[in-house]
Each structure stands twice: as C-alpha cells, then as structure tokens.
PDB file of N, CA and C in Angstrom:
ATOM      1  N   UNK A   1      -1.821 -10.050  -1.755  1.00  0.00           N
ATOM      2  CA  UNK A   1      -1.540 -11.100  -0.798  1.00  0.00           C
ATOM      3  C   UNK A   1      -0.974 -12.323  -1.517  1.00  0.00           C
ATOM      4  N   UNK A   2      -1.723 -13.099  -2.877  1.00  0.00           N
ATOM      5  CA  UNK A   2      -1.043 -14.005  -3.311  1.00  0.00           C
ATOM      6  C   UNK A   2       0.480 -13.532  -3.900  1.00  0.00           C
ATOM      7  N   UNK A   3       0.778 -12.792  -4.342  1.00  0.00           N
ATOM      8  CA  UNK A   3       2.244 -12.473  -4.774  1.00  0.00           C
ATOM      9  C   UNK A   3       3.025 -12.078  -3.636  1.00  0.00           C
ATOM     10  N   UNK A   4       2.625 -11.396  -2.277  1.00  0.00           N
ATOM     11  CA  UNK A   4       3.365 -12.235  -0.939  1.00  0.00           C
ATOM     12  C   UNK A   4       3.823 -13.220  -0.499  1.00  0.00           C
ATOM     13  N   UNK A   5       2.598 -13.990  -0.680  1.00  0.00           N
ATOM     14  CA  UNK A   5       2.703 -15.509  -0.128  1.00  0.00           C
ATOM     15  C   UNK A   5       3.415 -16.350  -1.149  1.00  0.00           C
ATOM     16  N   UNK A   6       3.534 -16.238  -2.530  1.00  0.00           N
ATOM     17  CA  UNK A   6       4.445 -16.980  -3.297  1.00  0.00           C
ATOM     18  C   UNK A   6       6.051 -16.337  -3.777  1.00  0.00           C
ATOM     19  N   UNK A   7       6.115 -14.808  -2.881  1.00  0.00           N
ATOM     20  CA  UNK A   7       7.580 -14.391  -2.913  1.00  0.00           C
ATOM     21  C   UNK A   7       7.224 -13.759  -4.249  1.00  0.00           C
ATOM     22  N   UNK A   8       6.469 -13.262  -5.204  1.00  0.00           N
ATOM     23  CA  UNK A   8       6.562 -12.582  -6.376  1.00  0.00           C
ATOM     24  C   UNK A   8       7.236 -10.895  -5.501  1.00  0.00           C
ATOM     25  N   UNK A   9       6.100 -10.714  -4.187  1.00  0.00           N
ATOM     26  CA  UNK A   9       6.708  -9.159  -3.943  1.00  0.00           C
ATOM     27  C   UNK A   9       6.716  -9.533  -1.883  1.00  0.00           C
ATOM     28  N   UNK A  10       7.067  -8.412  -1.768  1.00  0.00           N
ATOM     29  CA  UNK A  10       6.866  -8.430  -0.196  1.00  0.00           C
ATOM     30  C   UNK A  10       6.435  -7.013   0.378  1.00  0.00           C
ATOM     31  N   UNK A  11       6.312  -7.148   1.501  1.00  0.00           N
ATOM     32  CA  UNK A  11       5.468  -5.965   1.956  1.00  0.00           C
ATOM     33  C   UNK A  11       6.696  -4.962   2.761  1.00  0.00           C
ATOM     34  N   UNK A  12       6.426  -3.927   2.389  1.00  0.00           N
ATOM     35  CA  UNK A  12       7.515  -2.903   2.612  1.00  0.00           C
ATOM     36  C   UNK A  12       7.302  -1.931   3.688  1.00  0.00           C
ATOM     37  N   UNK A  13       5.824  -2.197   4.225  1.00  0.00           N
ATOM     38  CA  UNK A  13       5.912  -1.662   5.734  1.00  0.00           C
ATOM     39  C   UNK A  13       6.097  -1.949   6.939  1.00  0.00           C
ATOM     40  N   UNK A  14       7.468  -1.791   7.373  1.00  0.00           N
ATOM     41  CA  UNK A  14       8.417  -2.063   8.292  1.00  0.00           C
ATOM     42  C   UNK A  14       7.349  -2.754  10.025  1.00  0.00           C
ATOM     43  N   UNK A  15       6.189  -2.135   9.857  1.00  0.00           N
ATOM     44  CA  UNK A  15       5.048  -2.704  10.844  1.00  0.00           C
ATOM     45  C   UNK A  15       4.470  -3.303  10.405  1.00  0.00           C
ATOM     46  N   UNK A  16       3.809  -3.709   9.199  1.00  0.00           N
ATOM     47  CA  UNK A  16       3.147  -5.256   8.776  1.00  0.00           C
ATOM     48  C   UNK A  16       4.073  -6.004   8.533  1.00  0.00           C
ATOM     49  N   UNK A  17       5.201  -6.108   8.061  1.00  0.00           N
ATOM     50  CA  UNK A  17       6.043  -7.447   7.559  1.00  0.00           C
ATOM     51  C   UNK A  17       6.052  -8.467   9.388  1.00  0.00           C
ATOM     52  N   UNK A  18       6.269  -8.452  10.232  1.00  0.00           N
ATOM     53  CA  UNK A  18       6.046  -9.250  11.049  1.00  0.00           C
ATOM     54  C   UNK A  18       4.792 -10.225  11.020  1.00  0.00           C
ATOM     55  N   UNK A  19       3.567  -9.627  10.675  1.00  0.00           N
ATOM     56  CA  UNK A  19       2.586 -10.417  10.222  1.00  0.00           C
ATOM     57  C   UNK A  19       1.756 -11.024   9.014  1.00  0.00           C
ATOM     58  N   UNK A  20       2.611 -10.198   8.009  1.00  0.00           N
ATOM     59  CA  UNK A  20       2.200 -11.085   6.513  1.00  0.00           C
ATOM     60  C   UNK A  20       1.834 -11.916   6.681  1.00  0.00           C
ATOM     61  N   UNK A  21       2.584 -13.156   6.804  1.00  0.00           N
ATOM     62  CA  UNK A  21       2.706 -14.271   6.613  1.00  0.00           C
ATOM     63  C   UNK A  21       2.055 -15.610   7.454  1.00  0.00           C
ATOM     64  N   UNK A  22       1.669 -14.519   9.182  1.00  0.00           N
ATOM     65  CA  UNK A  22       1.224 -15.617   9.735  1.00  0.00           C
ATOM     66  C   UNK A  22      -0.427 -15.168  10.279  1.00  0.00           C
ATOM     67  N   UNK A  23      -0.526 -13.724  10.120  1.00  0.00           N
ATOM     68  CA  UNK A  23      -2.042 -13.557  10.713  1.00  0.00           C
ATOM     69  C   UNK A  23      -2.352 -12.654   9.506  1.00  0.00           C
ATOM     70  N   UNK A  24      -2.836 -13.632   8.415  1.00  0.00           N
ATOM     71  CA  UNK A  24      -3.596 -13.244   7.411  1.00  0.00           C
ATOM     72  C   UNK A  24      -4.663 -12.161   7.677  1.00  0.00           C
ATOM     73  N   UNK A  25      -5.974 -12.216   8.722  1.00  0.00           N
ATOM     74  CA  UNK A  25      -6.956 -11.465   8.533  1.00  0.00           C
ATOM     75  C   UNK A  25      -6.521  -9.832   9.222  1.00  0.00           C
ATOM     76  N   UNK A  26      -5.817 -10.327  10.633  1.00  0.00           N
ATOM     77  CA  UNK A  26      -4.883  -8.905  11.564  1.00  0.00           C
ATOM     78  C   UNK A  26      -4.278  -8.480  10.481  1.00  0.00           C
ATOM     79  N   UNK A  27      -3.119  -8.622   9.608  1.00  0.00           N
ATOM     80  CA  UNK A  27      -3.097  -7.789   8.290  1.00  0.00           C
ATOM     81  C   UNK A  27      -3.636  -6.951   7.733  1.00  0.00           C
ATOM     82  N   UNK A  28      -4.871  -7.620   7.416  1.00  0.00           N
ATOM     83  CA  UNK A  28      -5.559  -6.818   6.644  1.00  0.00           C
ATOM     84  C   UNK A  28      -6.436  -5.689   7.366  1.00  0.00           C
ATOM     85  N   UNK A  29      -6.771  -6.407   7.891  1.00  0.00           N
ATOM     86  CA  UNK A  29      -7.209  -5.141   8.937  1.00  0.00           C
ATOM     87  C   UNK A  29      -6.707  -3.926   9.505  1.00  0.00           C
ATOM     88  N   UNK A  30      -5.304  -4.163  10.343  1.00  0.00           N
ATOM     89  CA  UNK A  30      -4.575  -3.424  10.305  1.00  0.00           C
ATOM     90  C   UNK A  30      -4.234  -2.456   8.682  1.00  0.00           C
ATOM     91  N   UNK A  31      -3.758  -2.977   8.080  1.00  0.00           N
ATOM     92  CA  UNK A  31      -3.602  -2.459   6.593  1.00  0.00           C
ATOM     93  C   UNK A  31      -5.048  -1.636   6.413  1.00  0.00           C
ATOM     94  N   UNK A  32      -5.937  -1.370   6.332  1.00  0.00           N
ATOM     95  CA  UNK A  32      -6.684  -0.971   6.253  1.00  0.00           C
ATOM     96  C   UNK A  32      -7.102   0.312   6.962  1.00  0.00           C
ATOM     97  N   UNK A  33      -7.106  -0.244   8.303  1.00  0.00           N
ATOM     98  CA  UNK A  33      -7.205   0.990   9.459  1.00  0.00           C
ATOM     99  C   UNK A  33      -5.583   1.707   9.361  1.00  0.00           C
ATOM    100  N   UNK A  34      -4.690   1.373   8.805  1.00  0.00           N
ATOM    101  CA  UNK A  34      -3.650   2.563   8.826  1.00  0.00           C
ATOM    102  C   UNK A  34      -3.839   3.504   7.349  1.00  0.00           C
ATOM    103  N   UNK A  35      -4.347   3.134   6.450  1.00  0.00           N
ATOM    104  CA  UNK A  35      -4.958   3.444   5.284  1.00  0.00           C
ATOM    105  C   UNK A  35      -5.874   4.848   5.581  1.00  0.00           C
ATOM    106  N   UNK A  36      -7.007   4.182   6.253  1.00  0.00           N
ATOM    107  CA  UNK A  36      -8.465   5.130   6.695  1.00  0.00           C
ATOM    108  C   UNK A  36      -7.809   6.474   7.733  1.00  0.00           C
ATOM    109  N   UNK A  37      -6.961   5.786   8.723  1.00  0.00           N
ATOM    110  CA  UNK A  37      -6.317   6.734   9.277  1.00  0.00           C
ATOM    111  C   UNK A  37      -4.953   7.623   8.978  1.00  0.00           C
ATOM    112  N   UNK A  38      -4.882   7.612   8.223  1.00  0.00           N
ATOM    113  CA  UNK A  38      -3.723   8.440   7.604  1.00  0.00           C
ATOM    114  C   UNK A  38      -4.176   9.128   6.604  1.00  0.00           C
ATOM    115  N   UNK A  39      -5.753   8.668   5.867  1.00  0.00           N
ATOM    116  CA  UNK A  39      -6.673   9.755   5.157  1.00  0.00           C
ATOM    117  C   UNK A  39      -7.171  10.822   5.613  1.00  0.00           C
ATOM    118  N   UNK A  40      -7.682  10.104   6.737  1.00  0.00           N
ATOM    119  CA  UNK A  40      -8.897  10.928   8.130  1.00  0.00           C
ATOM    120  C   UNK A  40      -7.653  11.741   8.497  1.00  0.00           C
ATOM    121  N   UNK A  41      -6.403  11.785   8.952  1.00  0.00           N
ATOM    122  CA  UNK A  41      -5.782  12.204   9.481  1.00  0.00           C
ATOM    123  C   UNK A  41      -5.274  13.776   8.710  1.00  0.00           C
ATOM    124  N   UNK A  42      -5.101  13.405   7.112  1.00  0.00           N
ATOM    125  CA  UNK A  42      -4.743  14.161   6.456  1.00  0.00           C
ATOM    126  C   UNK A  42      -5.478  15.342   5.784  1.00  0.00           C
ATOM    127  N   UNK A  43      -7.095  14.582   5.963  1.00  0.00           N
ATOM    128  CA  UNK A  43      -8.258  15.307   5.727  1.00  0.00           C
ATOM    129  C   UNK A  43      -8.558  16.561   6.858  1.00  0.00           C
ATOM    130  N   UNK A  44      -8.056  16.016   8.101  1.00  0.00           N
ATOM    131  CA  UNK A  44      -8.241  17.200   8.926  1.00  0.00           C
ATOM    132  C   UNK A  44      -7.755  18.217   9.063  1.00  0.00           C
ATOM    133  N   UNK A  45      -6.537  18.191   8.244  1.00  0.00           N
ATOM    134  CA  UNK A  45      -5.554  19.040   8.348  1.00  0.00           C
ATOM    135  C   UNK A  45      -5.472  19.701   6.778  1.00  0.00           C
ATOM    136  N   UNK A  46      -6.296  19.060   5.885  1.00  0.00           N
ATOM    137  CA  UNK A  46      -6.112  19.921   4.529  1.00  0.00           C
ATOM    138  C   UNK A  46      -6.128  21.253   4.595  1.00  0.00           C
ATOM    139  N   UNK A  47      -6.267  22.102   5.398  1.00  0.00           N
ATOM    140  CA  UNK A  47      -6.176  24.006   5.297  1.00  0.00           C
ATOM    141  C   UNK A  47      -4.515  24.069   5.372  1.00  0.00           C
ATOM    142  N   UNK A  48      -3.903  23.517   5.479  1.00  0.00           N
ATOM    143  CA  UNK A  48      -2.743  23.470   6.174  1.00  0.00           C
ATOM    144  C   UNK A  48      -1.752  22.886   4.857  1.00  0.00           C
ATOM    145  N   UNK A  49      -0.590  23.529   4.516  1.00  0.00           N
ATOM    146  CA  UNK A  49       0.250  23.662   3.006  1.00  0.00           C
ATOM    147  C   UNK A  49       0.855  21.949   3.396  1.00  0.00           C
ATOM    148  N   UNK A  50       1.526  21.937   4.619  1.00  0.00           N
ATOM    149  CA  UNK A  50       1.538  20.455   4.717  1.00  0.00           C
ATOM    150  C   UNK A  50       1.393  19.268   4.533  1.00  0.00           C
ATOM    151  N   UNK A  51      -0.223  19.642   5.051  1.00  0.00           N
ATOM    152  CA  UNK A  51      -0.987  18.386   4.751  1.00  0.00           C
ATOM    153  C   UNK A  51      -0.963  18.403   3.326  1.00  0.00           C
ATOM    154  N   UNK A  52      -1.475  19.191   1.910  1.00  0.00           N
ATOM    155  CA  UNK A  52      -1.873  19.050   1.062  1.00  0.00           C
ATOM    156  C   UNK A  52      -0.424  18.671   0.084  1.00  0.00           C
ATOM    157  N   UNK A  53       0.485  19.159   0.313  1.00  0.00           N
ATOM    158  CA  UNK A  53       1.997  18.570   0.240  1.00  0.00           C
ATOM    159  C   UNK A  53       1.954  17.259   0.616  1.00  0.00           C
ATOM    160  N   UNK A  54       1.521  16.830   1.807  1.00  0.00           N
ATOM    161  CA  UNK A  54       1.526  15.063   2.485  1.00  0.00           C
ATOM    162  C   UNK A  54       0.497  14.383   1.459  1.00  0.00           C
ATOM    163  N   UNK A  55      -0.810  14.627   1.347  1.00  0.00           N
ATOM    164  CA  UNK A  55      -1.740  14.016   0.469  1.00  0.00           C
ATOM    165  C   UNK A  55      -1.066  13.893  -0.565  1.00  0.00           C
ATOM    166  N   UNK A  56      -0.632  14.986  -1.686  1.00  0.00           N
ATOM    167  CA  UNK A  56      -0.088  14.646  -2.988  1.00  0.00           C
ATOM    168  C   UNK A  56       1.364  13.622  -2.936  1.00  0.00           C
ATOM    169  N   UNK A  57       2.135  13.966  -2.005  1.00  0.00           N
ATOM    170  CA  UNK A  57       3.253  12.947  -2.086  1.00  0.00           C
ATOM    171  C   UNK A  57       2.836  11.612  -1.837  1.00  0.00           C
ATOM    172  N   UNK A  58       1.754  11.165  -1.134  1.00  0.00           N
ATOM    173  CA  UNK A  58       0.980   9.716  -0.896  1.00  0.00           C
ATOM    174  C   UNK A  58       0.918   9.207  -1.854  1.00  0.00           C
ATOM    175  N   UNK A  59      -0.091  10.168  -2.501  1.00  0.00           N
ATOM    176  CA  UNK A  59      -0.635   9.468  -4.025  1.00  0.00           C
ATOM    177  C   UNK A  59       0.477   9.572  -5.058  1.00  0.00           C
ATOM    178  N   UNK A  60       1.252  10.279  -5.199  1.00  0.00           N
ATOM    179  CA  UNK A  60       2.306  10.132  -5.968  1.00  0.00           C
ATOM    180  C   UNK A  60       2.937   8.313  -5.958  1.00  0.00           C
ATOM    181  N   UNK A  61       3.046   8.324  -4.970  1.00  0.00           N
ATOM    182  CA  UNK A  61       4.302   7.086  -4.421  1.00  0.00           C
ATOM    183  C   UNK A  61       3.384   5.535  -4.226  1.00  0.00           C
ATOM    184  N   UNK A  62       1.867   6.505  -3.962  1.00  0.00           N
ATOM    185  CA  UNK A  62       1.133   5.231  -4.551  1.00  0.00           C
ATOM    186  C   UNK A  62       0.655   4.622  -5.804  1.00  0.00           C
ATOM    187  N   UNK A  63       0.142   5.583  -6.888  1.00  0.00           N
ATOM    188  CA  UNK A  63       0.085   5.684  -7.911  1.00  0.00           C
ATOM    189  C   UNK A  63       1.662   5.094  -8.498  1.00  0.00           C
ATOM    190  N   UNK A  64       2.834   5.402  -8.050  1.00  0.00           N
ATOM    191  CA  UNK A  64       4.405   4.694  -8.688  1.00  0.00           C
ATOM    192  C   UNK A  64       4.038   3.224  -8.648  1.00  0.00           C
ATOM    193  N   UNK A  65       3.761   3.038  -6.918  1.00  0.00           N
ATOM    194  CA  UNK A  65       3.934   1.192  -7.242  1.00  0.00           C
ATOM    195  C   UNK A  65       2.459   0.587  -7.421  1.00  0.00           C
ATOM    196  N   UNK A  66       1.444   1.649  -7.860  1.00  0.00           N
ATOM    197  CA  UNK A  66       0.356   0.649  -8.708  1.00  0.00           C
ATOM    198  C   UNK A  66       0.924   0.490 -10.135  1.00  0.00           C
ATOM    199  N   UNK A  67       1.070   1.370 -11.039  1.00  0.00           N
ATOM    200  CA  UNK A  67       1.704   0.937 -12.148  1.00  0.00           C
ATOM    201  C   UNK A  67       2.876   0.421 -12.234  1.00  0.00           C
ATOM    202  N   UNK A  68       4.085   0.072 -11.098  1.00  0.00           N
ATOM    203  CA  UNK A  68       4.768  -0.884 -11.378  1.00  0.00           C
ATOM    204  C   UNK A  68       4.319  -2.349 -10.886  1.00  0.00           C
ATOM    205  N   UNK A  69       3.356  -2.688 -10.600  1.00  0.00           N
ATOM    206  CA  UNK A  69       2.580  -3.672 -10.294  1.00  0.00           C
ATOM    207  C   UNK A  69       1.924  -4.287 -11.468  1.00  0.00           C
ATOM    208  N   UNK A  70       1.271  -3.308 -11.629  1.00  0.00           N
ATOM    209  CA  UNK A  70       0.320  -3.047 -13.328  1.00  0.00           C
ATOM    210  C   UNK A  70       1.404  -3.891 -14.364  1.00  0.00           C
ATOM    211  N   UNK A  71       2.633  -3.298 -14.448  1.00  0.00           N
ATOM    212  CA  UNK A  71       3.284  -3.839 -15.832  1.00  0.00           C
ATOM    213  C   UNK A  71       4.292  -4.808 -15.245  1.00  0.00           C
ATOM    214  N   UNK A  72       4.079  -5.052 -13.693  1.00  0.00           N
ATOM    215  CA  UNK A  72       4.484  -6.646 -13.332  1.00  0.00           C
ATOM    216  C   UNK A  72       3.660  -7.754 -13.291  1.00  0.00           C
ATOM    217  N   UNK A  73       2.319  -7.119 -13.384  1.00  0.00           N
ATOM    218  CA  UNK A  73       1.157  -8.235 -13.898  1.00  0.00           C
ATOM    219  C   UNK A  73       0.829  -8.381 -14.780  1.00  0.00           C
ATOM    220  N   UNK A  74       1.165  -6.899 -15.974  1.00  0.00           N
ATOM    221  CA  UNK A  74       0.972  -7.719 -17.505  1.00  0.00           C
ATOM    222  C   UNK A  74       2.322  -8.523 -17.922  1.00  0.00           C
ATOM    223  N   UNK A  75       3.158  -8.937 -17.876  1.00  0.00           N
ATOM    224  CA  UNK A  75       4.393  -9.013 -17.415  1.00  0.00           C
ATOM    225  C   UNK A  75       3.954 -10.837 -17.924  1.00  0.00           C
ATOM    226  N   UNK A  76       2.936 -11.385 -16.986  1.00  0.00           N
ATOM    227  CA  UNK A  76       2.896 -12.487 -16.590  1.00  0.00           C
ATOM    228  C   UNK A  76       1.729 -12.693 -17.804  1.00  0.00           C
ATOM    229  N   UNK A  77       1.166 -11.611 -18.260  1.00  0.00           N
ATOM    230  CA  UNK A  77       0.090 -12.303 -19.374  1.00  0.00           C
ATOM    231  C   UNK A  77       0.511 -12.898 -20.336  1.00  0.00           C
ATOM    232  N   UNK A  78       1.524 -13.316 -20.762  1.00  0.00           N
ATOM    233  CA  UNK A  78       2.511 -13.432 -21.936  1.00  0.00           C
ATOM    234  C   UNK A  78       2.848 -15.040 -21.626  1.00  0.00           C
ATOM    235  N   UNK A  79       2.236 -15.545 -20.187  1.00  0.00           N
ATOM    236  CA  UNK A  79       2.419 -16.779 -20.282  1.00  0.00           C
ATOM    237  C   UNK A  79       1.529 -17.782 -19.669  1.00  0.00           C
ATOM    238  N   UNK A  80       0.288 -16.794 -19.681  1.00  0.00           N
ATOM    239  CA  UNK A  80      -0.824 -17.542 -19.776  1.00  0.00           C
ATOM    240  C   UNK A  80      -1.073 -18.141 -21.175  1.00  0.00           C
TER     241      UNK A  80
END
C-alpha cells in the first residue's frame, strides 16, 4: 500500500485500481476475499488437470512479482 500511495508501484488489477487510492479499508478487503476465493475456488476443483495447471500458474506469477519486489526493496537499502 505505501509504494501505491507514493507511485513507487501500482496495482494491476483492472477491478481494484478504481479504489486504491480512495477506499483504503474496501481494498483490502476486497483484495483479500478475491485471494480466499480464488483458493477455495481452486481447491475444489484440484481432481481436475485444470485446476492444478491454474494453482501452479498462480503461484508461478506470484512468486515472479514477489521477488521482483524483493530486489525492488533491496534496491532501496543502499540508501538508507
């Protein structure tokens, strides 16, 4: 949220960017419950080549922009 709010990054889901910026807590919340539900969602369906194809491509693409996050925040240790 602080590297939102000071423009370091922005939010890239085409349904939260309308509210970044002005309903801080609906954000998060939302963000959250689309999170839980797209787990729950994927969990129900794990027998299924799909789903387990959908789970791994998640974490793939999430795991990408935690570590490009990661070495955009050590990034900044260099000037503390």
């Amino acid at each position: 949220m602080l590297w939102v709010h000071t423009g370091l990054a922005r939010e890239a889901n085409p349904l939260l960017q309308p509210i970044v910026h002005n309903h801080v807590l609906l954000f998060i919340i939302v963000k959250i419950a689309l999170g839980f539900l797209s787990t729950w969602f994927l969990w129900q369906y794990r027998q299924r080549a799909l789903a387990v194809i959908g789970t791994f491509s998640v974490f793939i693409v999430y795991y990408a922009v935690f570590l490009h996050y990661l070495r955009f925040a050590s990034f900044f240790e260099y000037f503390i």
